[in-house]
C-alpha atoms as a PDB file:
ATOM      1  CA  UNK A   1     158.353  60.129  39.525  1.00  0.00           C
ATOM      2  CA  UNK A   2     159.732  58.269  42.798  1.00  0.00           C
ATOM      3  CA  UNK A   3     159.169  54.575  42.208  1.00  0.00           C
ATOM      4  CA  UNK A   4     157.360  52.755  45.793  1.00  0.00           C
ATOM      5  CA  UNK A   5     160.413  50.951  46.706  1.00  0.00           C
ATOM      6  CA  UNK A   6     164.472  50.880  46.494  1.00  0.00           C
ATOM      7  CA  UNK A   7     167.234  48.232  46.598  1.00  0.00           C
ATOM      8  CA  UNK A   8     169.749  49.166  49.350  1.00  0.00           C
ATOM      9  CA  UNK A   9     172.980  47.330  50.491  1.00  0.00           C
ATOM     10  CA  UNK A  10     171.270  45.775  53.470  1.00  0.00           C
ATOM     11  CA  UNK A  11     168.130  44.514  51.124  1.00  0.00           C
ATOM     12  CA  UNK A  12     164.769  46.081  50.242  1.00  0.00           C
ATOM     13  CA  UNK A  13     162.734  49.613  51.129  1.00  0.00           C
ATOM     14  CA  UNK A  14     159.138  50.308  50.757  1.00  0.00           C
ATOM     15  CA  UNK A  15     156.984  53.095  50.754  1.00  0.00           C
ATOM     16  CA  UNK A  16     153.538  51.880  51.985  1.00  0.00           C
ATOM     17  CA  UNK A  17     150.155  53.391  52.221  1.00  0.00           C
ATOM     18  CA  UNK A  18     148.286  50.374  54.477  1.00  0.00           C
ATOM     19  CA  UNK A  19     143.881  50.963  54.707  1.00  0.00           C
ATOM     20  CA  UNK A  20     143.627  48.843  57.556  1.00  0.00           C
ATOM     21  CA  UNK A  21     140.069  47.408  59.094  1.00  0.00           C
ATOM     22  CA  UNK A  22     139.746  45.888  55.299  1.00  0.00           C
ATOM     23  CA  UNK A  23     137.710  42.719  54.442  1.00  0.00           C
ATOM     24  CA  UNK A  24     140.829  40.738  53.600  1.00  0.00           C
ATOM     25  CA  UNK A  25     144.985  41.141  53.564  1.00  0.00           C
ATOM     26  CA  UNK A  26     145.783  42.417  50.213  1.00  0.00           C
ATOM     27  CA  UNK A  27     148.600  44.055  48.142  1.00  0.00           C
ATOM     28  CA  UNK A  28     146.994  46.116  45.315  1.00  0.00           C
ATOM     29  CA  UNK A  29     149.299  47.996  43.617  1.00  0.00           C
ATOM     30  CA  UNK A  30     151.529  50.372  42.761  1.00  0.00           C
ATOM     31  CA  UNK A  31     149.882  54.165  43.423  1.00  0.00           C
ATOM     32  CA  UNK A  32     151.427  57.634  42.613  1.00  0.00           C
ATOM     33  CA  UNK A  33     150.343  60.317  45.288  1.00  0.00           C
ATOM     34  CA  UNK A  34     149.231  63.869  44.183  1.00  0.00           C
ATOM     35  CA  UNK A  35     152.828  65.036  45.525  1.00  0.00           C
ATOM     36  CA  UNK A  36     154.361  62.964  42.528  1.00  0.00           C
ATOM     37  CA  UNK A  37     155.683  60.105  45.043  1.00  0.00           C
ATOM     38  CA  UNK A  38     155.045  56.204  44.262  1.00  0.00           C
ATOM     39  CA  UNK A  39     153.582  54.021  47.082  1.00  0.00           C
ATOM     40  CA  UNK A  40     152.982  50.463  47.396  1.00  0.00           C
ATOM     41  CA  UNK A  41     149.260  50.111  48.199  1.00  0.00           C
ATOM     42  CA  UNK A  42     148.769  47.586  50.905  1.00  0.00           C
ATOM     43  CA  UNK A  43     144.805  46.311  52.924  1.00  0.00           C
ATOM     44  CA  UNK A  44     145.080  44.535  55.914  1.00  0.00           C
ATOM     45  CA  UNK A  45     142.321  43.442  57.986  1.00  0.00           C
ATOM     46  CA  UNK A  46     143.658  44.087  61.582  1.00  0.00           C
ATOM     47  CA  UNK A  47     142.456  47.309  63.179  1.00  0.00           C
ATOM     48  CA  UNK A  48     144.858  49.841  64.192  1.00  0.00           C
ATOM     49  CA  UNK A  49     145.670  49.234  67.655  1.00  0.00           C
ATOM     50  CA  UNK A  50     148.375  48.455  69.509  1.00  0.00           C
ATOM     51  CA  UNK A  51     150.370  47.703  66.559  1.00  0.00           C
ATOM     52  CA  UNK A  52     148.170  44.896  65.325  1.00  0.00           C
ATOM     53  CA  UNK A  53     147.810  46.381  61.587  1.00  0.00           C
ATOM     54  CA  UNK A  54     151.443  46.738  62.009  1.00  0.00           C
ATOM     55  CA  UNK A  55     151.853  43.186  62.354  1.00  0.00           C
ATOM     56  CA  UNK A  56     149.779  42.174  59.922  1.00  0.00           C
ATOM     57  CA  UNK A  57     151.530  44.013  57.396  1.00  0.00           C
ATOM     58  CA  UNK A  58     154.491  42.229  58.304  1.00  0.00           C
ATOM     59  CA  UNK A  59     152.877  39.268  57.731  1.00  0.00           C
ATOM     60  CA  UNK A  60     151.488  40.002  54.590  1.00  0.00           C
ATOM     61  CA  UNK A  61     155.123  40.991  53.192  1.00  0.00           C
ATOM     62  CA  UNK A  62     156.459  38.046  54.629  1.00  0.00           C
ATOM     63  CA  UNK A  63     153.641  35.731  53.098  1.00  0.00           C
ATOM     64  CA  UNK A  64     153.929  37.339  49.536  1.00  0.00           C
ATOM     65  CA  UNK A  65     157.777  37.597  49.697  1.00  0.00           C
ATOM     66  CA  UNK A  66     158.607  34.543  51.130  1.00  0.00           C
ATOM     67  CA  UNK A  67     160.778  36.434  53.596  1.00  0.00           C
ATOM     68  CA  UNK A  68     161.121  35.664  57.547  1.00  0.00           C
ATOM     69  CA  UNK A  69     158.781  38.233  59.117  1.00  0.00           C
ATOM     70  CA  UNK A  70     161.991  38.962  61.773  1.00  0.00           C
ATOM     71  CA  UNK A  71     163.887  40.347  58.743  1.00  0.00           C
ATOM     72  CA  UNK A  72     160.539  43.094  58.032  1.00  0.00           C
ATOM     73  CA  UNK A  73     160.788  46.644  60.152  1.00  0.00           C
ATOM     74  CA  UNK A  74     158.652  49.326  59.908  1.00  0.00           C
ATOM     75  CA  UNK A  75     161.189  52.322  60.205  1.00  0.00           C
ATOM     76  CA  UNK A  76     158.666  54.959  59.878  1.00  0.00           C
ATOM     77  CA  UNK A  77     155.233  55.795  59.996  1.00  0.00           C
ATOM     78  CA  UNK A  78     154.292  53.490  62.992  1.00  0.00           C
ATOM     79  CA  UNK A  79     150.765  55.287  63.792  1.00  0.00           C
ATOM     80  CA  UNK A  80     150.142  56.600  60.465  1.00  0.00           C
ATOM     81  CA  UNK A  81     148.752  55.298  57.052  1.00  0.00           C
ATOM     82  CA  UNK A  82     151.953  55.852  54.994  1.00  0.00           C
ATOM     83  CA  UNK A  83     154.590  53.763  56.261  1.00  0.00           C
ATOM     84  CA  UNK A  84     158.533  52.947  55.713  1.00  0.00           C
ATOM     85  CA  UNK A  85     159.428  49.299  55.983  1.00  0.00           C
ATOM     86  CA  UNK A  86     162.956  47.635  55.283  1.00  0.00           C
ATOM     87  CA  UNK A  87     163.144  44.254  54.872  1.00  0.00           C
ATOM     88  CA  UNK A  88     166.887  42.778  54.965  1.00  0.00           C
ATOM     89  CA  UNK A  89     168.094  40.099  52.464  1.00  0.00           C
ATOM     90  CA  UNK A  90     169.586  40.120  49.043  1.00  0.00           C
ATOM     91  CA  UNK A  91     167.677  43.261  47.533  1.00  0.00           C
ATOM     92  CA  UNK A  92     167.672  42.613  44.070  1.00  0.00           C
ATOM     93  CA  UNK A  93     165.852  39.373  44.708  1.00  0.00           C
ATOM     94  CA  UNK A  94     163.511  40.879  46.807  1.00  0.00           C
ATOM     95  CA  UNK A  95     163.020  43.753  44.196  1.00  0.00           C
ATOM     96  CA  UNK A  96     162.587  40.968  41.429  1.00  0.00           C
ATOM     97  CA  UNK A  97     159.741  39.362  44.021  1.00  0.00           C
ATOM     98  CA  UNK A  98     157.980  42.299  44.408  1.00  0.00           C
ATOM     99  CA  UNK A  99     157.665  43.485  40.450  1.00  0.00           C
ATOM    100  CA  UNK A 100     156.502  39.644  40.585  1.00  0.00           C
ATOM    101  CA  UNK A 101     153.756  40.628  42.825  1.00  0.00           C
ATOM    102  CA  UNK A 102     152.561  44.351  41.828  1.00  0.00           C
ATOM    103  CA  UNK A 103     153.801  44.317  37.877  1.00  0.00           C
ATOM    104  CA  UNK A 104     156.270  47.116  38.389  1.00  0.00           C
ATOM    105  CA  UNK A 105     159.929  48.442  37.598  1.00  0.00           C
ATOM    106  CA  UNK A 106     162.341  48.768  40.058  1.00  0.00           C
END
């Protein structure tokens, strides 16, 4: 099983599945897709135009990570509902923040 996110030289990657138009800006979980592959289930309230549930996924991660929002880039997935993000910084720390947050292994 593929875990939802990886520790890289430059910091952090995460594999997101964002349900925007939600009631609030939430991180839920850890999920494992059909195809075997872990995501990191993320709600965000902002609708899904012109980038604004974008942003507001960046701000969530920032928020819960404690992380400037200019070091959070979505590198894939910019119109869709599964999304790449990196987020630069000292990975490990990030990964240790996240398990904080969802309860998971790196």
């Amino acid at each position: 099983m593929a875990e939802a996110f990886r520790v890289t030289a430059s910091g952090l990657v995460l594999h997101l599945r964002v349900t925007p138009n939600a009631g609030a800006d939430r991180i839920e979980g850890v999920e494992t897709r059909d195809d075997g592959s872990a995501v990191l289930r993320l709600r965000v309230a902002a609708v899904p135009d012109k980038g604004k549930a974008n942003a507001a996924v960046v701000a969530l991660l920032s928020k819960a990570l404690g992380v400037p929002k200019s070091s959070i880039s979505v590198t894939a997935g910019e119109t869709a509902r599964l999304k790449t993000v990196a987020i630069a910084g000292d990975g490990a720390a990030l990964a240790l923040g996240l398990q904080g947050l969802v309860g998971s292994k790196p």
